[in-house]
Protein backbone atom coordinates (compact mmCIF):
# COMPACT_ATOMS: atom_id res chain seq x y z
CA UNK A 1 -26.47 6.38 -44.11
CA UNK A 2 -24.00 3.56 -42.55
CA UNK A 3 -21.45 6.36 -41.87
CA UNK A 4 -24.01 8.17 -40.00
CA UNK A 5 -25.00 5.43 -37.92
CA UNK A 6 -21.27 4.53 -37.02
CA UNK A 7 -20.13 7.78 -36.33
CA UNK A 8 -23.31 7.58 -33.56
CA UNK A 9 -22.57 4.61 -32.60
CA UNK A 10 -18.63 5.63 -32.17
CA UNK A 11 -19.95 8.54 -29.90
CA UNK A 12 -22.10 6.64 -27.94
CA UNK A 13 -18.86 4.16 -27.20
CA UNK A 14 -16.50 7.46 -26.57
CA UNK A 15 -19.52 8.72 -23.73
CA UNK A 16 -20.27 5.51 -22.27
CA UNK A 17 -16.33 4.70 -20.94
CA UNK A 18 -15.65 7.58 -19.18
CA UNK A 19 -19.32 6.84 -17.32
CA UNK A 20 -18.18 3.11 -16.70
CA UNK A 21 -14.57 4.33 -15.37
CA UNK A 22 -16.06 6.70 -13.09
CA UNK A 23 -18.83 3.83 -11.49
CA UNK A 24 -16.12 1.56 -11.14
CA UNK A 25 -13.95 3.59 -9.37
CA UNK A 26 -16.24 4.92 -7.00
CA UNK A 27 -17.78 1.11 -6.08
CA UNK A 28 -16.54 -0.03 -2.61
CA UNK A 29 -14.13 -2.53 -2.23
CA UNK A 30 -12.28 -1.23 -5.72
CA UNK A 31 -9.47 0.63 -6.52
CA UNK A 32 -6.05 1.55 -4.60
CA UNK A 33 -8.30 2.40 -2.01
CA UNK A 34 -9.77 -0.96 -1.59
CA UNK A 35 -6.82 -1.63 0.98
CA UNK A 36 -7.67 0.99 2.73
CA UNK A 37 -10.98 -0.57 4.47
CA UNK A 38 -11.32 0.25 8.01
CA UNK A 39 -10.97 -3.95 8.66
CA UNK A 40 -7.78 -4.17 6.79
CA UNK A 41 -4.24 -4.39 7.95
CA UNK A 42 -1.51 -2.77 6.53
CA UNK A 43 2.12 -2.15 6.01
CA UNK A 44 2.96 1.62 4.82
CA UNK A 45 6.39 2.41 3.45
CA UNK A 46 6.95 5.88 3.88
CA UNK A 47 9.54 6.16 1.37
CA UNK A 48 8.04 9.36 -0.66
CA UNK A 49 9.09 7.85 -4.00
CA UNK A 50 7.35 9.71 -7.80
CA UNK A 51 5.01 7.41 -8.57
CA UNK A 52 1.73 7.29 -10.24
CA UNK A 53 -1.19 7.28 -7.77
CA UNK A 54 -2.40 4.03 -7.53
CA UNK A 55 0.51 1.46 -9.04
CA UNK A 56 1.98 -1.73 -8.37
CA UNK A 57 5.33 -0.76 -6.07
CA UNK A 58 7.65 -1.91 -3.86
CA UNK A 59 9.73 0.28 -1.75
CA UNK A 60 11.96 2.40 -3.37
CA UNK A 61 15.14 3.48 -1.47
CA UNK A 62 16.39 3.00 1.24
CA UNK A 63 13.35 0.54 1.81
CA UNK A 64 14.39 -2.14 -1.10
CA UNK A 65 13.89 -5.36 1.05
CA UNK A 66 10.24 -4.17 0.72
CA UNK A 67 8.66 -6.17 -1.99
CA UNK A 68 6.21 -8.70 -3.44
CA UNK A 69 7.93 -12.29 -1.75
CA UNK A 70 9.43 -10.53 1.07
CA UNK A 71 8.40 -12.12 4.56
CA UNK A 72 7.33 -9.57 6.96
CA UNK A 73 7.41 -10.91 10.75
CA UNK A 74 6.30 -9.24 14.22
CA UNK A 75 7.74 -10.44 17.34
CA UNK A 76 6.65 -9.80 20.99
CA UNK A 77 8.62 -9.02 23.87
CA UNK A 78 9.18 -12.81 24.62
CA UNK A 79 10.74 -13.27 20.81
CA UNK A 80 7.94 -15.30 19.86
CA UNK A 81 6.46 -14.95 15.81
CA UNK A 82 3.39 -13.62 16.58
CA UNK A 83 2.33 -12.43 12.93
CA UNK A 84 3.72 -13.21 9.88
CA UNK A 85 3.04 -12.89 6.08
CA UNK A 86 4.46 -12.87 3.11
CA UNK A 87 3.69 -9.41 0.86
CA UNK A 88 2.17 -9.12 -2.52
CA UNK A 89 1.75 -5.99 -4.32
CA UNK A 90 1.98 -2.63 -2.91
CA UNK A 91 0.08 0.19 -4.42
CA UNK A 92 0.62 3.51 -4.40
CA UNK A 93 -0.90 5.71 -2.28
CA UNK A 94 -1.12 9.66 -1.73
CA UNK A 95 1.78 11.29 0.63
CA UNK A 96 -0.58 14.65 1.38
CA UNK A 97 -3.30 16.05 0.10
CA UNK A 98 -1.45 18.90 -2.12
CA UNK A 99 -3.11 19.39 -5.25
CA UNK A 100 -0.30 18.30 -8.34
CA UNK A 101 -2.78 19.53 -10.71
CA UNK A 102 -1.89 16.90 -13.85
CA UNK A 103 1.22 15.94 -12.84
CA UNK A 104 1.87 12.31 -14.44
CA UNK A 105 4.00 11.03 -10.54
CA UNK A 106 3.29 12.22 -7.62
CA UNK A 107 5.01 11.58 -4.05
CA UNK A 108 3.46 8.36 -3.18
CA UNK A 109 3.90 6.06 0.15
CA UNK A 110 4.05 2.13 -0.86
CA UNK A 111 0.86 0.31 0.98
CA UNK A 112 1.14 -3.51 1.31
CA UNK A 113 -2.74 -5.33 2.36
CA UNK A 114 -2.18 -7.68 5.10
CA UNK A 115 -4.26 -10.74 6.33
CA UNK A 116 -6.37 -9.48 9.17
CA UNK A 117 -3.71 -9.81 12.49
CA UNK A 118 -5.27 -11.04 16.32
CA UNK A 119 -2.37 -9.10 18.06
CA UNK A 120 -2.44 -8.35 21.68
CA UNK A 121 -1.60 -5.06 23.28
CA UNK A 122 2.11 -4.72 23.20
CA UNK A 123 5.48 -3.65 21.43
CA UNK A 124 6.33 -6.12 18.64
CA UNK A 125 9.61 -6.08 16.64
CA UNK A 126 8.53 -5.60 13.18
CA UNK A 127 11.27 -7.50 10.42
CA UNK A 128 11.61 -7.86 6.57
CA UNK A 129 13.07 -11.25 6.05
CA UNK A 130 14.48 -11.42 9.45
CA UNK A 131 15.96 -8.01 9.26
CA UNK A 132 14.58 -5.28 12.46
CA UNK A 133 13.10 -2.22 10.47
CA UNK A 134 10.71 -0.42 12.91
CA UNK A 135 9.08 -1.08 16.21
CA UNK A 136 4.90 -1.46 15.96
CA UNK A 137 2.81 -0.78 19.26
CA UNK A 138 -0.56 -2.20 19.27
CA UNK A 139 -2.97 -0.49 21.25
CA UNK A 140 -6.27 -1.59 20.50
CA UNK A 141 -7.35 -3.08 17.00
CA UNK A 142 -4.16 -3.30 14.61
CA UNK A 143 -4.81 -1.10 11.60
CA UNK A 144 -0.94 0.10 10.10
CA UNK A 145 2.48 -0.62 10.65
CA UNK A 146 4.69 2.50 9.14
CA UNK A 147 8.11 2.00 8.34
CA UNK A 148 10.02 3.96 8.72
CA UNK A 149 8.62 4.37 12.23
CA UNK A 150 9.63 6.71 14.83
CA UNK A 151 11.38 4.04 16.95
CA UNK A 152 15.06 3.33 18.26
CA UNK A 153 15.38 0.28 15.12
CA UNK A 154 16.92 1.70 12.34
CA UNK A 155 15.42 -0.03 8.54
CA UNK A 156 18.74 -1.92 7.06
CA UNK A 157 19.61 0.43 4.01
CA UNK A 158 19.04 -2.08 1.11
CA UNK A 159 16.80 -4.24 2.73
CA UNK A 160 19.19 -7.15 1.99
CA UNK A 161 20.69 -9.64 5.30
C-alpha cells in the first residue's frame, strides 16, 4: 500500500515540473528574453559562437575584450563620455530562426542588458575599455548597439589595449 502511494506521489512530482518549467518560462520579465524588453538597452556581439541558447557568455573571438567587468563607453562628436557602463553577463541569444532540431549549441549572438541610456540624436564612438570597436547612430530612442557594426572602426582583435 505505501509503494502504491509513492509511486503516485513520484508521478505526480515527474508531471508537475515540466508544468512549472513551462509557466516560468513563458512569465514576462523571465528568461534570456527578459533583456530583450522593448525599454531595455543593449549591447549585441555578433560573434556567431556554438553556444547553448540562453547561457552566461562573453564574446568569443575576435570579440574577447567583451566580458562581465569590461567598461563599455560612447562618445559624441565633441569626445565627451556620454554613456558608460560596466557589463555583467551576456546571454545567449538566437543568430536566425533556422530550426536545429535538438542540437545541444546552436549559433548564438552574445547580448549584454544595459542601464536605460538618455542619448541624443547623433554618431557616438562606441569603446570596450577605451578601445574603438564600432560606431552607434542614435536616431530616436536607443534600443541596440551591434558590434561588429557596419562602420569604418574596426573591433581590436583580442579586445586587449
Amino acid at each position: 500500500m505505501t509503494l502504491r502511494l509513492l509511486r503516485r506521489a513520484a508521478s505526480c512530482a515527474v508531471l508537475a515540473l515540466p508544468v512549472a518549467a513551462l509557466v516560468a518560462c513563458a512569465s514576462p520579465g523571465s528568461g534570456p528574453d527578459a533583456a530583450a524588453d522593448a525599454d531595455a538597452f543593449q549591447l549585441v556581439v555578433r560573434d556567431g559562437s556554438l553556444r547553448e541558447l540562453g547561457a552566461t557568455c562573453s564574446g568569443a573571438r575576435p570579440y574577447l575584450g567583451f566580458h562581465k567587468g569590461a567598461e563599455l563607453t560612447l562618445t559624441d562628436a565633441a569626445g565627451e563620455v556620454a554613456y558608460s557602463a560596466v557589463l555583467g553577463d551576456g546571454d545567449a541569444v538566437k543568430v536566425d530562426d533556422i530550426d536545429y532540431g535538438n542540437a545541444p549549441r546552436i549559433p548564438t549572438f552574445c547580448r549584454f542588458a544595459l542601464d536605460a541610456a538618455d542619448l541624443a540624436d547623433g554618431t557616438y564612438r562606441v569603446a570596450i575599455d577605451g578601445d574603438g570597436v564600432a560606431e552607434y547612430v542614435v536616431d530616436g530612442d536607443p534600443a541596440m548597439i551591434f558590434v561588429p557594426a557596419l562602420a569604418s572602426v574596426a573591433p581590436n582583435p583580442e579586445g586587449s589595449g
